[in-house]
C-alpha atoms as a PDB file:
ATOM      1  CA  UNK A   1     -60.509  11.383  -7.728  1.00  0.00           C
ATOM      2  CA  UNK A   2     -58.924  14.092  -5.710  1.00  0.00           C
ATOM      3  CA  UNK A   3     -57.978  12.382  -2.879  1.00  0.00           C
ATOM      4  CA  UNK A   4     -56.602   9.769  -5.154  1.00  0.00           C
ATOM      5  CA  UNK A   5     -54.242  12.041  -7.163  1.00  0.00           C
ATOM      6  CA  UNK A   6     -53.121  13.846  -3.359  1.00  0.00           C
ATOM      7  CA  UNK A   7     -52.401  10.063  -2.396  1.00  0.00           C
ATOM      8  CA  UNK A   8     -50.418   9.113  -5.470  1.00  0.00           C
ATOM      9  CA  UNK A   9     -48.607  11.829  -5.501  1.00  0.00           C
ATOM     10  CA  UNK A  10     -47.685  12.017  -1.807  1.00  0.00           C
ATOM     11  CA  UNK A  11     -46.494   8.576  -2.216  1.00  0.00           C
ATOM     12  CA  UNK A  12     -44.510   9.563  -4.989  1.00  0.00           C
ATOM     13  CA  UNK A  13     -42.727  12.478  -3.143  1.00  0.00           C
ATOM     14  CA  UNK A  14     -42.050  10.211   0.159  1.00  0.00           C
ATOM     15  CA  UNK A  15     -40.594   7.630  -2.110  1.00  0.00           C
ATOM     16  CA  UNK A  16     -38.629  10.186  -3.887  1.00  0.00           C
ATOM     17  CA  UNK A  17     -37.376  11.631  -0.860  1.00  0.00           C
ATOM     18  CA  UNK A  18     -36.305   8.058   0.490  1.00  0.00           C
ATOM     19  CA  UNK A  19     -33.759   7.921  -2.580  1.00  0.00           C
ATOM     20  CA  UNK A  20     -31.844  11.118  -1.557  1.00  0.00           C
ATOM     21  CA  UNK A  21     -28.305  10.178   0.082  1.00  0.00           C
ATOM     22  CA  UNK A  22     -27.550  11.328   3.677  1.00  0.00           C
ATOM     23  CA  UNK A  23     -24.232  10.153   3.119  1.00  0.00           C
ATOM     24  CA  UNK A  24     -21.617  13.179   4.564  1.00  0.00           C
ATOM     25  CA  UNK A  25     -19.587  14.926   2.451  1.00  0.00           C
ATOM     26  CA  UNK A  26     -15.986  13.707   1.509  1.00  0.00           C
ATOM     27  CA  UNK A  27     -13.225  14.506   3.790  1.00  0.00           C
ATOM     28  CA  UNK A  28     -10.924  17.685   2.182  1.00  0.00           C
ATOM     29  CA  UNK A  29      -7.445  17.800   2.763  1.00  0.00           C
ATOM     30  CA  UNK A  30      -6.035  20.636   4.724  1.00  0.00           C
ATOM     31  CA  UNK A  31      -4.971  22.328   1.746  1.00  0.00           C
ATOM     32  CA  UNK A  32      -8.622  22.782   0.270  1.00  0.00           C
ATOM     33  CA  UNK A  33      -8.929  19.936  -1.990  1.00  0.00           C
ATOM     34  CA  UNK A  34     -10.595  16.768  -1.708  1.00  0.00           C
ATOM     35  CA  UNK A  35      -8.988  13.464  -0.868  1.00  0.00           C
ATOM     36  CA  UNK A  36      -9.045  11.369  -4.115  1.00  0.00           C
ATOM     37  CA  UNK A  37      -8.481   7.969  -5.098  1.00  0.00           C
ATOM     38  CA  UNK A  38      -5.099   7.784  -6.655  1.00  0.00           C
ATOM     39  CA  UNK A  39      -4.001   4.271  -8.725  1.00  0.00           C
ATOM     40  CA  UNK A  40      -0.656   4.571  -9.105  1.00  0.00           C
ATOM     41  CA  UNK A  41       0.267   3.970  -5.884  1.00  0.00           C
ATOM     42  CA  UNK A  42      -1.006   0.478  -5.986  1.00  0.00           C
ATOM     43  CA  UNK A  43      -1.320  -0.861  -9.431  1.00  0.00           C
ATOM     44  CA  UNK A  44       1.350  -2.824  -7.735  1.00  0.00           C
ATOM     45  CA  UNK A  45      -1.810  -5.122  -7.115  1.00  0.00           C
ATOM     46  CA  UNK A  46      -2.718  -6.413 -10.105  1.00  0.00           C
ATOM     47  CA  UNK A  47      -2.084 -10.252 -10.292  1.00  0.00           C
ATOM     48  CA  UNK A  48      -2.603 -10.718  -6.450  1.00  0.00           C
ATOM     49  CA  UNK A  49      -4.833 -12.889  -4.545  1.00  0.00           C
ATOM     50  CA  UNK A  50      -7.746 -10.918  -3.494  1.00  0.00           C
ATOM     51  CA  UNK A  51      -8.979 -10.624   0.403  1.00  0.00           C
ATOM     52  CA  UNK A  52     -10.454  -8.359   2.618  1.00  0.00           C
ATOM     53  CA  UNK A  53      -7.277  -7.360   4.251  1.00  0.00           C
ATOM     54  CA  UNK A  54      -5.411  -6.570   0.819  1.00  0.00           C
ATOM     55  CA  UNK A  55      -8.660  -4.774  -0.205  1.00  0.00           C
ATOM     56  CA  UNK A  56      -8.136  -2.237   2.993  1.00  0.00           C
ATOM     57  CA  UNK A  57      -4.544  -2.293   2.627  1.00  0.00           C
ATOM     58  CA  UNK A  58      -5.117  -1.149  -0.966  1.00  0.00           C
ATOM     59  CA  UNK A  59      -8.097   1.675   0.059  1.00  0.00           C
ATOM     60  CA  UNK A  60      -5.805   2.950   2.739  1.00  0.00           C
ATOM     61  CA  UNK A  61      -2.657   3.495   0.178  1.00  0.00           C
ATOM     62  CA  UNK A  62      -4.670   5.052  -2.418  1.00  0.00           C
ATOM     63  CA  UNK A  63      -6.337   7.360  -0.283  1.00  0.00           C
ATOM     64  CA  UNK A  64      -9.909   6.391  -1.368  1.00  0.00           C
ATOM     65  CA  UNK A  65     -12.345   6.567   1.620  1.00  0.00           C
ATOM     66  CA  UNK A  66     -14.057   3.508   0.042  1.00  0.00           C
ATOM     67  CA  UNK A  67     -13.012   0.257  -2.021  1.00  0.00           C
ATOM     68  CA  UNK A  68     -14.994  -2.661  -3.365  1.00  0.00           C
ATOM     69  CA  UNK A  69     -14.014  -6.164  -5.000  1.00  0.00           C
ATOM     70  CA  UNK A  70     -15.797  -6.688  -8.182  1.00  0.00           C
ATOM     71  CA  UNK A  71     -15.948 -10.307  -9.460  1.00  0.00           C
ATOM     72  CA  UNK A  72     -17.174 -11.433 -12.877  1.00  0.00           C
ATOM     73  CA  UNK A  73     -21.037 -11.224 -12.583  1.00  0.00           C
ATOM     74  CA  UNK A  74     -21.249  -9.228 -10.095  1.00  0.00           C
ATOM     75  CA  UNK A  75     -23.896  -6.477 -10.371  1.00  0.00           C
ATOM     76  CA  UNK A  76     -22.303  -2.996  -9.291  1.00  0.00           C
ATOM     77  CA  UNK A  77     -24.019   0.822  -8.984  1.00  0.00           C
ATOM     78  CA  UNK A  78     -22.702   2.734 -12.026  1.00  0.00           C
ATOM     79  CA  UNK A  79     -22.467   6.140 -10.451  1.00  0.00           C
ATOM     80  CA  UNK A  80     -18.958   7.957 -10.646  1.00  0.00           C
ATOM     81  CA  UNK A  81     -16.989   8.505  -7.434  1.00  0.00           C
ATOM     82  CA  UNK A  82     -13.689  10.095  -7.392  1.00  0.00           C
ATOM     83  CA  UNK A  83     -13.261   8.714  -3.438  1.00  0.00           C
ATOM     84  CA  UNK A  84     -13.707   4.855  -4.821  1.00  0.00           C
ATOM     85  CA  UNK A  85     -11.529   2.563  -5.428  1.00  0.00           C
ATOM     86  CA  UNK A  86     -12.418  -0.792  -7.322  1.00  0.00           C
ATOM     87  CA  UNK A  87     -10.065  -3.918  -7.207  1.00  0.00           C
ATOM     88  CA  UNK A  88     -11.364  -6.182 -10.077  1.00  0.00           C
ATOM     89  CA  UNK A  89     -10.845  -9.296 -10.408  1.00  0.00           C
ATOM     90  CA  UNK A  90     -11.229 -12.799 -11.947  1.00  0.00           C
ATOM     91  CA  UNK A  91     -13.500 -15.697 -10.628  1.00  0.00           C
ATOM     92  CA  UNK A  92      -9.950 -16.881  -8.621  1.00  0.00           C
ATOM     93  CA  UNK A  93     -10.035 -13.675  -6.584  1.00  0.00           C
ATOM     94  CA  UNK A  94      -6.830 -12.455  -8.747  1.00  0.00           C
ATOM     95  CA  UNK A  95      -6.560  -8.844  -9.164  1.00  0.00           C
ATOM     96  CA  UNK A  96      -7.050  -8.161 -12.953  1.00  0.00           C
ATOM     97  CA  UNK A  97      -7.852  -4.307 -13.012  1.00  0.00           C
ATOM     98  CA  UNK A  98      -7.425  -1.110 -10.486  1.00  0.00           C
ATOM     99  CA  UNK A  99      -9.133   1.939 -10.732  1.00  0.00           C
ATOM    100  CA  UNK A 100     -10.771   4.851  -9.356  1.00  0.00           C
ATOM    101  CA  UNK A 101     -14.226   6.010  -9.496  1.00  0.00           C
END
């Protein structure tokens, strides 16, 4: 019973650990604050044809260190962050919605 309960709960911290991002810290700015993903620069977007090179066009003007294309359906991570940006869009690849986060 012991040995069981070490087990399980070995498993259980290894597991654990596993879900723990490694990802590095955002990039700060050389006035001490952090890089951020700023809309207004390309809300300009909305109503265009979606594509990979528009996408990093888009991430590169906003200043996001990341960007993803969401389609209808698609199943996204709901976790907040500021260094995102998120070009949604309609099931024609048209840009319906910008945003940060």
């Amino acid at each position: 019973m012991k040995t069981t309960c070490s087990i399980t709960l070995t498993l259980c911290c290894t597991i654990l650990a596993g879900c723990q991002s490694s990802s590095p810290e955002p990039a700060h700015s050389p006035n001490g604050s952090a890089d951020r993903c700023d809309t207004s620069v390309v809300e300009k977007l909305v109503g265009e044809q979606a594509s990979p090179e528009l996408l990093d066009r888009a991430r590169r003007e906003s200043g996001a260190t990341v960007a993803r294309i969401i389609r209808p359906g698609d199943i996204v991570t709901l976790e907040y962050n500021a260094h995102r940006l998120t070009l949604t869009t309609d099931e024609a690849l048209t840009v319906q919605r910008v945003s940060c986060g």
